[in-house]
Protein backbone atom coordinates (compact mmCIF):
# COMPACT_ATOMS: atom_id res chain seq x y z
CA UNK A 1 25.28 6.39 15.14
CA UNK A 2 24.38 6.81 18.62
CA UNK A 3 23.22 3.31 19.66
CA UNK A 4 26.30 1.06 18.70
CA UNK A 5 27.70 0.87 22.27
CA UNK A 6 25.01 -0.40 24.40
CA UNK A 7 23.59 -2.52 21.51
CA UNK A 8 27.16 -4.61 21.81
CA UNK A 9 26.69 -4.49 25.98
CA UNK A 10 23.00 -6.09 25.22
CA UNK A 11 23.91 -8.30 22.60
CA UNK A 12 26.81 -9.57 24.60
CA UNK A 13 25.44 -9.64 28.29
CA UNK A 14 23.59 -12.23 26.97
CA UNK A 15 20.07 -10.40 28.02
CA UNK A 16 18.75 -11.32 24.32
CA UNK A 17 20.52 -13.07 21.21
CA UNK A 18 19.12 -13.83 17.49
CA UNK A 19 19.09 -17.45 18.85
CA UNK A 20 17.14 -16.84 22.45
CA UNK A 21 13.87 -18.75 23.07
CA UNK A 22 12.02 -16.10 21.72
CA UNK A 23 8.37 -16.58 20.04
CA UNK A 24 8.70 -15.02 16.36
CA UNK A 25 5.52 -14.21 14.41
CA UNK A 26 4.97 -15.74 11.39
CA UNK A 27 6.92 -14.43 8.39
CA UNK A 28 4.65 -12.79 5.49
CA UNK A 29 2.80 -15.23 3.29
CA UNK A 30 3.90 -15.82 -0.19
CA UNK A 31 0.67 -14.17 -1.13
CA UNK A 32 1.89 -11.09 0.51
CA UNK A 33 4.87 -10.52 -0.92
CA UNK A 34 4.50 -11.74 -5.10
CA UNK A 35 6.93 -12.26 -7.13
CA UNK A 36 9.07 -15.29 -8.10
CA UNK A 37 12.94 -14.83 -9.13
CA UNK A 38 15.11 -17.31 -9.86
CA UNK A 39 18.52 -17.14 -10.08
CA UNK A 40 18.29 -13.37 -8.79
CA UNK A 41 21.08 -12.51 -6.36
CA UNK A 42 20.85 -8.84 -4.32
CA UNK A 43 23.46 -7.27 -2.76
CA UNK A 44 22.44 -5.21 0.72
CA UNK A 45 24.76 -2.54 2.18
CA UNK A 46 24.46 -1.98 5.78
CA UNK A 47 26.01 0.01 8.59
CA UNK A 48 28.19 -2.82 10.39
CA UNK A 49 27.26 -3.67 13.97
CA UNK A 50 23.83 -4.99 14.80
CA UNK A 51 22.10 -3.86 11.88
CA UNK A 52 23.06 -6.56 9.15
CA UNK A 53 21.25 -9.13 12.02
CA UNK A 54 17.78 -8.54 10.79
CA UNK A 55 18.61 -8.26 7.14
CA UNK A 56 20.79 -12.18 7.48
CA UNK A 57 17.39 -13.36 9.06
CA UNK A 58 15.01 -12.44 6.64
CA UNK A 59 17.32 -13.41 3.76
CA UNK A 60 16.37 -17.51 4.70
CA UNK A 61 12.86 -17.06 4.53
CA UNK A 62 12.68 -14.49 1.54
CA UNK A 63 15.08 -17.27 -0.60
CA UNK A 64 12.04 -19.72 0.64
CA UNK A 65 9.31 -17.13 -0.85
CA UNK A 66 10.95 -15.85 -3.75
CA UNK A 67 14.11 -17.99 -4.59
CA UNK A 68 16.30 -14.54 -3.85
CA UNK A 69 19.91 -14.81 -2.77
CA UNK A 70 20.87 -12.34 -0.76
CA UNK A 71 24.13 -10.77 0.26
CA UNK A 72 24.43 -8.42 3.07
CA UNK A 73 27.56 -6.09 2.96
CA UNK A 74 28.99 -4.60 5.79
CA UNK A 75 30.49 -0.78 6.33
CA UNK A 76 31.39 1.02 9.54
CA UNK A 77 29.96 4.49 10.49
CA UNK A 78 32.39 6.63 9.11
CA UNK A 79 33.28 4.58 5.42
CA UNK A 80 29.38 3.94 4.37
CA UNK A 81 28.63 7.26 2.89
CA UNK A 82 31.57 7.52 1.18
CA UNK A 83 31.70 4.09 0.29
CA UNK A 84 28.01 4.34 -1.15
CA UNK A 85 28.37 7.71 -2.72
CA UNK A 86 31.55 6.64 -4.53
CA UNK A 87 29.66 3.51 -6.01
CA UNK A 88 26.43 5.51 -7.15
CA UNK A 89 28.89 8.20 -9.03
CA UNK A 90 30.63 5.82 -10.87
CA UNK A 91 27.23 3.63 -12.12
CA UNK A 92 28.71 0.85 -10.88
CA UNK A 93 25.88 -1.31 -9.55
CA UNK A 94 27.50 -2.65 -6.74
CA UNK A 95 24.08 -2.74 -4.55
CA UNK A 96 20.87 -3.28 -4.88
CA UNK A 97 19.65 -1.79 -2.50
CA UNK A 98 21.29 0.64 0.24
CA UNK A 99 20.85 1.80 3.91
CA UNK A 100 20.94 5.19 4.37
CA UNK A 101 20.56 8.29 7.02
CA UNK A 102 17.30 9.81 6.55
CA UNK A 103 19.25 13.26 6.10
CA UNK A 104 21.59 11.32 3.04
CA UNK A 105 18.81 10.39 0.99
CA UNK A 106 18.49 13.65 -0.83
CA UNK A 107 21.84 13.83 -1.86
CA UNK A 108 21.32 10.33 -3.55
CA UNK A 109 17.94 11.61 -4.86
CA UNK A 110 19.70 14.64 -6.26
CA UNK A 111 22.23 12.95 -8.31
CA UNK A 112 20.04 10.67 -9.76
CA UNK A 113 21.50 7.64 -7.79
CA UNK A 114 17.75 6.17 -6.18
CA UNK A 115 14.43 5.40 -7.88
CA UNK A 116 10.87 6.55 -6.47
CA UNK A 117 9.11 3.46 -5.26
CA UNK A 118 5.75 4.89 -5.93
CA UNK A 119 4.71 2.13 -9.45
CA UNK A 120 5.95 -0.67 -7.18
CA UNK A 121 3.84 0.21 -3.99
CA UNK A 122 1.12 1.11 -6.47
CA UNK A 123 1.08 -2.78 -7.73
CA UNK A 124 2.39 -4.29 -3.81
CA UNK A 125 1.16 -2.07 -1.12
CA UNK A 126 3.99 -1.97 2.19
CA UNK A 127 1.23 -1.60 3.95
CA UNK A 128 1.22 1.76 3.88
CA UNK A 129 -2.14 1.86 6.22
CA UNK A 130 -0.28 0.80 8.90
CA UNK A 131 2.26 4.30 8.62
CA UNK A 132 1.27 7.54 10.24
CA UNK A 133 1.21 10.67 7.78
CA UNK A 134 4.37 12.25 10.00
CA UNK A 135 6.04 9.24 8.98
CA UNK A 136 5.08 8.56 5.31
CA UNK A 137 6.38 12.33 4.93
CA UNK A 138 10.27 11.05 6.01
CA UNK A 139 10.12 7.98 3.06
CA UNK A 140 8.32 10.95 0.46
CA UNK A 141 9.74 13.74 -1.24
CA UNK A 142 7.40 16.02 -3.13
CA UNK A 143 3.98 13.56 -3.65
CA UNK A 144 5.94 10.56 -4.53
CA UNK A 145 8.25 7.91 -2.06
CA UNK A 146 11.84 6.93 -2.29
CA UNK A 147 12.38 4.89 0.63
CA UNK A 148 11.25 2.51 2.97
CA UNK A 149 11.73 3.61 6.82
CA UNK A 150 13.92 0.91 8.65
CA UNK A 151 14.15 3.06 11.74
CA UNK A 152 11.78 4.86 13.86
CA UNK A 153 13.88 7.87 15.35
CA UNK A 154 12.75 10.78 17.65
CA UNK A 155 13.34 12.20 20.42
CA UNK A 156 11.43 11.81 23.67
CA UNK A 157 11.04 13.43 26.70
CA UNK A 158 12.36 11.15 29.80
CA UNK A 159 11.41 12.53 33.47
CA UNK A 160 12.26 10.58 36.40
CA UNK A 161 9.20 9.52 37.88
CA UNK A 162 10.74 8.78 41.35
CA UNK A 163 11.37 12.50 42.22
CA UNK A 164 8.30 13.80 40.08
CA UNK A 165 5.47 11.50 42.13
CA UNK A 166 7.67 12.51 45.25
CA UNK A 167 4.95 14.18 47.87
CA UNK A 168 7.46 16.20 49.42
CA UNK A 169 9.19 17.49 46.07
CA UNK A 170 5.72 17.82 44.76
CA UNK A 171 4.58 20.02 47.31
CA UNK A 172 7.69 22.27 47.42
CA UNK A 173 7.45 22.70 43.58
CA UNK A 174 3.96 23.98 43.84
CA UNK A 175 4.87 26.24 46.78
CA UNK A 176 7.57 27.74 44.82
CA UNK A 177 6.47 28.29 41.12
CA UNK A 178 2.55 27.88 41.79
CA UNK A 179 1.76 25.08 39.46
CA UNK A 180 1.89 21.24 40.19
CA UNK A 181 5.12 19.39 39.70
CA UNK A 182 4.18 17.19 36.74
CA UNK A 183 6.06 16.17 33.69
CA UNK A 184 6.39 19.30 31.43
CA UNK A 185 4.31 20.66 28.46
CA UNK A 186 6.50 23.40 27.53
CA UNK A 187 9.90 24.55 27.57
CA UNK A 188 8.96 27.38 29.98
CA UNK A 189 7.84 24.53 32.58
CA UNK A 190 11.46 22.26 31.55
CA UNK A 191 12.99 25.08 32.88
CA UNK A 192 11.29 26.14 36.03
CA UNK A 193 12.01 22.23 36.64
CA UNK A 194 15.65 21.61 35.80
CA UNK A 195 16.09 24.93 38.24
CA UNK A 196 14.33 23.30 40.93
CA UNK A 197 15.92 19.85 40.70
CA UNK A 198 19.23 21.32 40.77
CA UNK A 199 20.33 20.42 44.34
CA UNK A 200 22.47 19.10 46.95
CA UNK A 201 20.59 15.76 48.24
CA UNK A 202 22.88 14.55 50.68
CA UNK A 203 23.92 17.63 52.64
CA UNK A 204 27.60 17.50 52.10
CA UNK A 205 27.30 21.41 50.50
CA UNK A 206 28.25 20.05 46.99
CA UNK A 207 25.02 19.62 44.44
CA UNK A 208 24.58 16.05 43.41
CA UNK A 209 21.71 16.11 41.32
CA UNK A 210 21.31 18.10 38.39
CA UNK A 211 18.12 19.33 36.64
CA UNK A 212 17.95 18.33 33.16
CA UNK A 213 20.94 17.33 30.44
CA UNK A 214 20.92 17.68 26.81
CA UNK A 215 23.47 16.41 24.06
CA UNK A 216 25.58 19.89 23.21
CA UNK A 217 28.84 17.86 21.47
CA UNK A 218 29.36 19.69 18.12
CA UNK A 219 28.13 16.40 16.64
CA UNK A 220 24.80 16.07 18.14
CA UNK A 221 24.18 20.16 19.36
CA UNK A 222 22.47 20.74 15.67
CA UNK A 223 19.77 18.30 16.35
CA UNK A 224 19.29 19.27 19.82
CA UNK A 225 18.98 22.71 18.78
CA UNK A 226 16.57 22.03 16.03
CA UNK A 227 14.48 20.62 18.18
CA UNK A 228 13.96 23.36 20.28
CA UNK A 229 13.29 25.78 17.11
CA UNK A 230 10.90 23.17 15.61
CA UNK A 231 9.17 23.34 19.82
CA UNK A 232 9.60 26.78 18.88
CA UNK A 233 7.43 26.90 15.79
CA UNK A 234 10.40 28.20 13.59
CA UNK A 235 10.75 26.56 10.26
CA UNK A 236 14.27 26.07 8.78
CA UNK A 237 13.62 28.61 5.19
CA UNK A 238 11.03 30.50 3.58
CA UNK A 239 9.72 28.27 1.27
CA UNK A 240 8.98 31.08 -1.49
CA UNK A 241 12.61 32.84 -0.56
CA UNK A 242 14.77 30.38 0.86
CA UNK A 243 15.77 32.71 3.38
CA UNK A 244 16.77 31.35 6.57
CA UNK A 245 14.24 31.18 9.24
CA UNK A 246 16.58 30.41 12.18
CA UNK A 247 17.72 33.94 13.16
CA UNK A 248 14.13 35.30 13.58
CA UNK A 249 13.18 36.05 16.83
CA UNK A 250 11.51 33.16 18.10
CA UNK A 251 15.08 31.51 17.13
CA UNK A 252 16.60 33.29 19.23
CA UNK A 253 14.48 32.56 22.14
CA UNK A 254 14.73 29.01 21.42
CA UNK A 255 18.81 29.27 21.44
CA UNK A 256 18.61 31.89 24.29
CA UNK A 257 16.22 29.03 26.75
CA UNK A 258 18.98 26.18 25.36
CA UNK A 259 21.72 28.78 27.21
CA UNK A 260 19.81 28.65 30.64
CA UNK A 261 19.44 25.55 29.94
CA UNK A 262 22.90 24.90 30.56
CA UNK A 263 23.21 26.00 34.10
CA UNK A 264 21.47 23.25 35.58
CA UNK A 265 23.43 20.39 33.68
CA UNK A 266 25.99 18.94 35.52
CA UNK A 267 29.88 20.33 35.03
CA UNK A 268 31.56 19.27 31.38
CA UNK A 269 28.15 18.70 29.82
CA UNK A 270 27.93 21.18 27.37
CA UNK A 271 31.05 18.86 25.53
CA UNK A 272 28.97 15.97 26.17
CA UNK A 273 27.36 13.52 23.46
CA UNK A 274 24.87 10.66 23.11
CA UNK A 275 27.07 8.01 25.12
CA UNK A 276 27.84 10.89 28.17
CA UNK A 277 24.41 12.04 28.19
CA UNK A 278 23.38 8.66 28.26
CA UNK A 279 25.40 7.36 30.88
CA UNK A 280 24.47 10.43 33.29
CA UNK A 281 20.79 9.22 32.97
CA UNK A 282 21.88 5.54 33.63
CA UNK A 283 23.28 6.68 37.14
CA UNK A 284 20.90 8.71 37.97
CA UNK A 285 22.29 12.06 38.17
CA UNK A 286 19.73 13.95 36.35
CA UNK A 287 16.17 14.82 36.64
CA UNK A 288 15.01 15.19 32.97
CA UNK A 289 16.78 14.71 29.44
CA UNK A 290 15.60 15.06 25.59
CA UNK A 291 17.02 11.82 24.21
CA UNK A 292 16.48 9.24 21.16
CA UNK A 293 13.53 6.61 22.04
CA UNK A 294 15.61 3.76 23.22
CA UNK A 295 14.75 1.05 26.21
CA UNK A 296 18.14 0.78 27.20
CA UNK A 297 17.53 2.35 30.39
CA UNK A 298 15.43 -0.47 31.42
CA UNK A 299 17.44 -3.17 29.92
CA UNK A 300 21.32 -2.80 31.30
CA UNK A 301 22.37 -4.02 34.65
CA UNK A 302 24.26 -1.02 35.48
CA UNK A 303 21.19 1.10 35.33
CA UNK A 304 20.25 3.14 38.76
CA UNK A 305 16.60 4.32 36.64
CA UNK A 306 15.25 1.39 36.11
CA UNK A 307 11.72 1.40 36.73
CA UNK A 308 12.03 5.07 37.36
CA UNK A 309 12.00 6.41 34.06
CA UNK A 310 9.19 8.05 32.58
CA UNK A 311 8.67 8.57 28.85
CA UNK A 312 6.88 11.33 27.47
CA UNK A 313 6.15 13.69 24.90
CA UNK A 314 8.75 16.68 23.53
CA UNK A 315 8.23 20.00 25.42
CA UNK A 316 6.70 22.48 23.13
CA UNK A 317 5.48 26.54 23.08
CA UNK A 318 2.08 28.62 23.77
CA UNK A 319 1.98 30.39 20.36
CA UNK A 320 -1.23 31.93 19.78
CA UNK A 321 -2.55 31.21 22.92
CA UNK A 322 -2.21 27.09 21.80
CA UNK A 323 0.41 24.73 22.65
CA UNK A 324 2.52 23.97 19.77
CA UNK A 325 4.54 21.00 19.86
CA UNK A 326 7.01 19.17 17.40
CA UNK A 327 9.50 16.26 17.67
CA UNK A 328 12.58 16.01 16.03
CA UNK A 329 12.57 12.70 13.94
CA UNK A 330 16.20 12.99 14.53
CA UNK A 331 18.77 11.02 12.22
CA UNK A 332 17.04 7.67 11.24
CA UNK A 333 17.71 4.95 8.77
CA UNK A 334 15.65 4.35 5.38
CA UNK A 335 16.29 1.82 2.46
CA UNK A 336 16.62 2.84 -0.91
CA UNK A 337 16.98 1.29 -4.35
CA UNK A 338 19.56 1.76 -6.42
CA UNK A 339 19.18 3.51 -9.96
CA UNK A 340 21.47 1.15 -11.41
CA UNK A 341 20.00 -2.36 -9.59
CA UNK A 342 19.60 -4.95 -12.55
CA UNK A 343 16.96 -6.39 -10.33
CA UNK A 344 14.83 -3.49 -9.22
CA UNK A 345 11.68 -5.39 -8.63
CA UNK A 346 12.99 -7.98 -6.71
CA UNK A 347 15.39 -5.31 -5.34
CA UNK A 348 11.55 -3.62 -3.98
CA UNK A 349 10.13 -6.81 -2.91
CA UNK A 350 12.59 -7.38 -0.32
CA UNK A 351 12.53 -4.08 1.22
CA UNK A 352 8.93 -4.47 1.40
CA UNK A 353 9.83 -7.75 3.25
CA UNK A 354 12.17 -6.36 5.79
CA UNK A 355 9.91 -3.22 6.44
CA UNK A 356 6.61 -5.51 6.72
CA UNK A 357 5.06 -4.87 10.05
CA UNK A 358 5.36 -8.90 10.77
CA UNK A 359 9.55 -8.46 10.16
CA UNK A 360 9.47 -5.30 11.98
CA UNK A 361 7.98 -6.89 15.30
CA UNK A 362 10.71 -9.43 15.24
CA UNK A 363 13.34 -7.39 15.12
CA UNK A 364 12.77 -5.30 18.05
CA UNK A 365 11.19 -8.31 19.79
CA UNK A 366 14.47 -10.47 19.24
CA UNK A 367 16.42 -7.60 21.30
CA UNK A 368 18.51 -6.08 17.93
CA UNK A 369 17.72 -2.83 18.76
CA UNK A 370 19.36 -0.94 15.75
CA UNK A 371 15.94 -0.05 14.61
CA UNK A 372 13.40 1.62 17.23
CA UNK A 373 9.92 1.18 16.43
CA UNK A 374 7.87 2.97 13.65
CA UNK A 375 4.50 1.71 12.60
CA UNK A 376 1.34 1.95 14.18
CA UNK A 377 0.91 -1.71 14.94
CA UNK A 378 4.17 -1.78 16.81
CA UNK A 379 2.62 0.39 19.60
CA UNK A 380 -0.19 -2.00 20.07
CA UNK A 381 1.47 -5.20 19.18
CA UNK A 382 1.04 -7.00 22.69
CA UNK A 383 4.36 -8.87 22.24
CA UNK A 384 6.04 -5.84 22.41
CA UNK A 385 3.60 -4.49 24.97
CA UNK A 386 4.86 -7.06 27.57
CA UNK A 387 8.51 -6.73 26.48
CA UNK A 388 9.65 -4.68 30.01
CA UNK A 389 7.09 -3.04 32.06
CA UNK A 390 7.82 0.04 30.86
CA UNK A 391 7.56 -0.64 27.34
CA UNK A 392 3.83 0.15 27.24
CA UNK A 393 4.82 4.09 28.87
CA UNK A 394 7.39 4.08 26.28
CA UNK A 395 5.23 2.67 22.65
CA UNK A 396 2.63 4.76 23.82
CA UNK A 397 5.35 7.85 23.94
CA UNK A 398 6.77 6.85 20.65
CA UNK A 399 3.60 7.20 19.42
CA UNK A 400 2.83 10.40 20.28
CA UNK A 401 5.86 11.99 19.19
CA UNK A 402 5.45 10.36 15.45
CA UNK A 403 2.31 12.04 15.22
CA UNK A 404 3.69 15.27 16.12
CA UNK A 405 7.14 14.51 14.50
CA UNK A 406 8.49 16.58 12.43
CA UNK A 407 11.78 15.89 9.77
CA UNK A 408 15.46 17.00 9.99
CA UNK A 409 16.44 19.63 7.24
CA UNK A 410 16.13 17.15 4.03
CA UNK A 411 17.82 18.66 0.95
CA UNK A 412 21.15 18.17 -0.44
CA UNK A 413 23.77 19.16 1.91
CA UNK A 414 21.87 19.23 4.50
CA UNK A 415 25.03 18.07 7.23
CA UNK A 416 26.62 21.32 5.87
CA UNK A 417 23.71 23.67 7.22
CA UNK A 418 23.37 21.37 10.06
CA UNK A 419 27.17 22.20 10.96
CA UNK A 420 27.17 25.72 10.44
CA UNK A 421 24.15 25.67 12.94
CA UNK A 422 26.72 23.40 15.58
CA UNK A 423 29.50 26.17 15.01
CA UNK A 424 27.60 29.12 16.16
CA UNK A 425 25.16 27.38 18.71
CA UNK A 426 28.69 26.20 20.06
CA UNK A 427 30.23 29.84 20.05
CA UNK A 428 26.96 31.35 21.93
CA UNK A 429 26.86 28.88 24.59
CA UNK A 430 30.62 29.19 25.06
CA UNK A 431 29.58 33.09 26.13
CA UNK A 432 31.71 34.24 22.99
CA UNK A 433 28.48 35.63 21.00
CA UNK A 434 25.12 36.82 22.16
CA UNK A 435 22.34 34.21 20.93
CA UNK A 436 21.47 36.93 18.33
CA UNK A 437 25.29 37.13 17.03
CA UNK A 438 25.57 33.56 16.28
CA UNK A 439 22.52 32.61 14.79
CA UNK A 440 22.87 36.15 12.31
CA UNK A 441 26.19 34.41 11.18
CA UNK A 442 24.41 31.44 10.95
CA UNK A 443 22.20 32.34 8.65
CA UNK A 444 24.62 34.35 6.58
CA UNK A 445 26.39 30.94 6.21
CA UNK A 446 23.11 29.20 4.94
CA UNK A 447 22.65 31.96 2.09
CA UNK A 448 25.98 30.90 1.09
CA UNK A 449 25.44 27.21 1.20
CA UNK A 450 22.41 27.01 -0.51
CA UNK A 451 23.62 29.38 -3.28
CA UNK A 452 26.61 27.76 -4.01
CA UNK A 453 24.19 24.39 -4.59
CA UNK A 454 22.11 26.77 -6.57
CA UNK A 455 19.01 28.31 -5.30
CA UNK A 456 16.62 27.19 -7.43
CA UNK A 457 17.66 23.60 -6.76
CA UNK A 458 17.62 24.26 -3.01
CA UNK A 459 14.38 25.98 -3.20
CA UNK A 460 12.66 22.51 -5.12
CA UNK A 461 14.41 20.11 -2.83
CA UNK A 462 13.20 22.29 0.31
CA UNK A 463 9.65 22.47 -0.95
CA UNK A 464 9.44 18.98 -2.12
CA UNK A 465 10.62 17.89 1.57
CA UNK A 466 7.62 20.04 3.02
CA UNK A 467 5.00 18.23 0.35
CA UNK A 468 4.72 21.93 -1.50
């Protein structure tokens, strides 16, 4: 969703292409994968743009393994739900296999449309060893899996290490709030430094550099919210009652901080999105921003951070006298089987080819960049290591924030509570309700949701999404 835009700049700035002189690893043995197929075709539907790349690559070889055809169909941003939704009502077959958002899947798992994976990976493991539990959770519902992850989403913490290993700043910090200037641990500490970065650096009485900047665009505001009530050790329903969780108190604290948060972002930025927020990093006008885990930063020409970005791990909260953290596995992409595939097994085996850790390498390695990193041997894997000289700050980041990830709200409908959420969040940051007043309407907008879909439904999908 977010990535399209400097994908294309990358793609065609000729930093990397599918056909660069790039060393690939060796594709997965014919032992690895099993299976023989002849005469089996499988259709693929993708979101257009850079993400059919790696899925057109692999076809060659898994035709070599197998003797699979594959065809790769394309659909923009805003048709492929629809598109995909409309073909699993009608039974009509038209894919084998489909790529979906993370937060889709349980609306295809409700109506049937998907299969559980869980008799194929019992008879040809996707390496599953090689998956942290945090991320095994976003491919399971309940005890049993109905995806493959393609893409290894959440959000990191990004600090400008220019200004933090400054002496000078570094000293001031400490003389001001008492503590050393050093990226922050907890929201508290974001805050104390967004204030203090907020400045005029060039003496002309006008304040060029902001503190911190956050995506607050009714699109992406959900998510960034979420994360700061996940930071805030709020869950999104009582599991036993289904009653919504994100007016308690501690919500409101969370939404309250995300208000002060505000006034040391630079002017406009509470309409801004992933390509503004982005862009405000890239020139170097901020000191810290909670963004998706993309290398971008260190990879287009235009960028005024490069070098000078540091990657780190969410903010979190002192609850109990501990420090509780959780990252957002924001959005994502995950591949799914169709319920009416005529080739299921095949259908499986190439999934399990395009997620193998081998295909997964490649494609961030060949500079696609559609799907961010998401096993375990991706942070080690020394080709990817040596990519940019930041990329080991940045695996090593990714890492961390997968094992302390935690998932968007997966049940049916979940865009609908995540837009009620972007309403009132909007409407309290605007001054027009008190944190308190917005996320009570909120939550009387949830009850309604989730008994319109039926609460006993809601209440199975929610616990099934927590493992329950």
């Amino acid at each position: 969703m977010r990535k399209l835009k400097w994908v294309a700049l990358i793609l065609t700035g000729g930093l990397l292409l599918s056909g660069a002189n790039v060393a690939l690893a060796e594709p997965p043995s014919a032992e690895h994968l099993y299976g023989w197929y002849p005469g089996v075709t499988l259709t693929v539907a993708v979101l257009s743009g850079v993400h059919p790349v790696p899925w057109k690559d692999a076809a060659t070889d898994f035709k070599n393994l197998t003797d699979v055809d594959i065809e790769v169909v394309e659909f923009s941003f805003s048709a492929i739900y629809d598109k995909l939704m409309t073909e699993a009502v009608s039974h009509s077959g038209a894919f084998d296999i489909m790529e979906v958002c993370n937060m889709w899947a349980p609306d295809f798992k409700a109506g049937n449309f998907i299969i559980p994976l869980d008799d194929y990976i019992a008879k040809w493991d996707p390496d599953l060893e090689d998956i942290a539990e945090p991320v095994k959770k976003l491919m399971k519902y309940g005890e049993s899996y109905w995806s493959m992850l393609l893409d290894g989403d959440v959000f990191l913490l990004h600090s400008r290490k220019d200004l933090f290993e400054n002496p000078a700043l570094k000293s001031e910090f400490k003389t001001k709030y008492g503590y050393e200037l050093e990226p922050p641990t907890t929201w508290d500490q974001y805050r104390d430094m967004a204030e203090f970065f907020t400045r005029d650096t060039d003496g002309d009485g006008q304040i060029d550099l902001w503190g911190n900047v956050l995506m607050l665009m009714r699109v992406h505001v959900p998510f960034t919210f979420v994360q700061l009530l996940r930071s805030y050790g709020v869950d999104y329903f009582d599991p036993e009652t289904m009653e919504p969780q994100i007016n308690t108190p501690r919500a409101v604290e969370a939404l309250e901080m995300l208000k002060e948060l505000v006034e040391y972002m630079p002017p406009g930025a509470r309409g801004w999105g992933y390509t503004e927020v982005r862009d405000a990093w890239l020139r170097g006008d901020v000191a810290l921003m909670l963004q998706w885990n993309e290398l971008c930063y260190e990879l287009l020409e235009d960028s005024k951070v490069k070098g000078k970005t540091g990657y780190g791990v969410v903010p979190g909260t002192i609850i109990d006298g501990k420090l509780h953290r959780a990252s957002l596995q924001a959005w994502g992409w995950t591949g799914v089987i169709s319920a009416d595939s005529r080739n299921k097994e095949a259908a499986y085996q190439f999934l399990r080819y395009v997620t193998s850790p081998q295909i997964m390498a490649n494609v961030f390695h060949r500079g696609y960049f559609g799907y961010e990193p998401w096993r375990e041997s991706e942070f080690t894997n020394p080709r990817l290591i040596g990519f940019t000289a930041a990329s080991p700050m940045w695996l090593k980041a990714i890492g961390d924030n997968m094992a302390v990830g935690v998932p968007d709200l997966h049940i049916p409908g979940g865009f609908g509570y995540y837009d009620v959420l972007a309403i009132e969040v909007g409407e309290v940051l605007a001054g027009k309700k008190s944190a308190k007043e917005g996320l009570d309407a909120a939550a009387k907008e949830w009850n309604k949701i989730t008994k319109k879909r039926g609460i006993k439904a809601q209440k199975e999908a929610y616990r099934e999404m927590l493992g329950l």
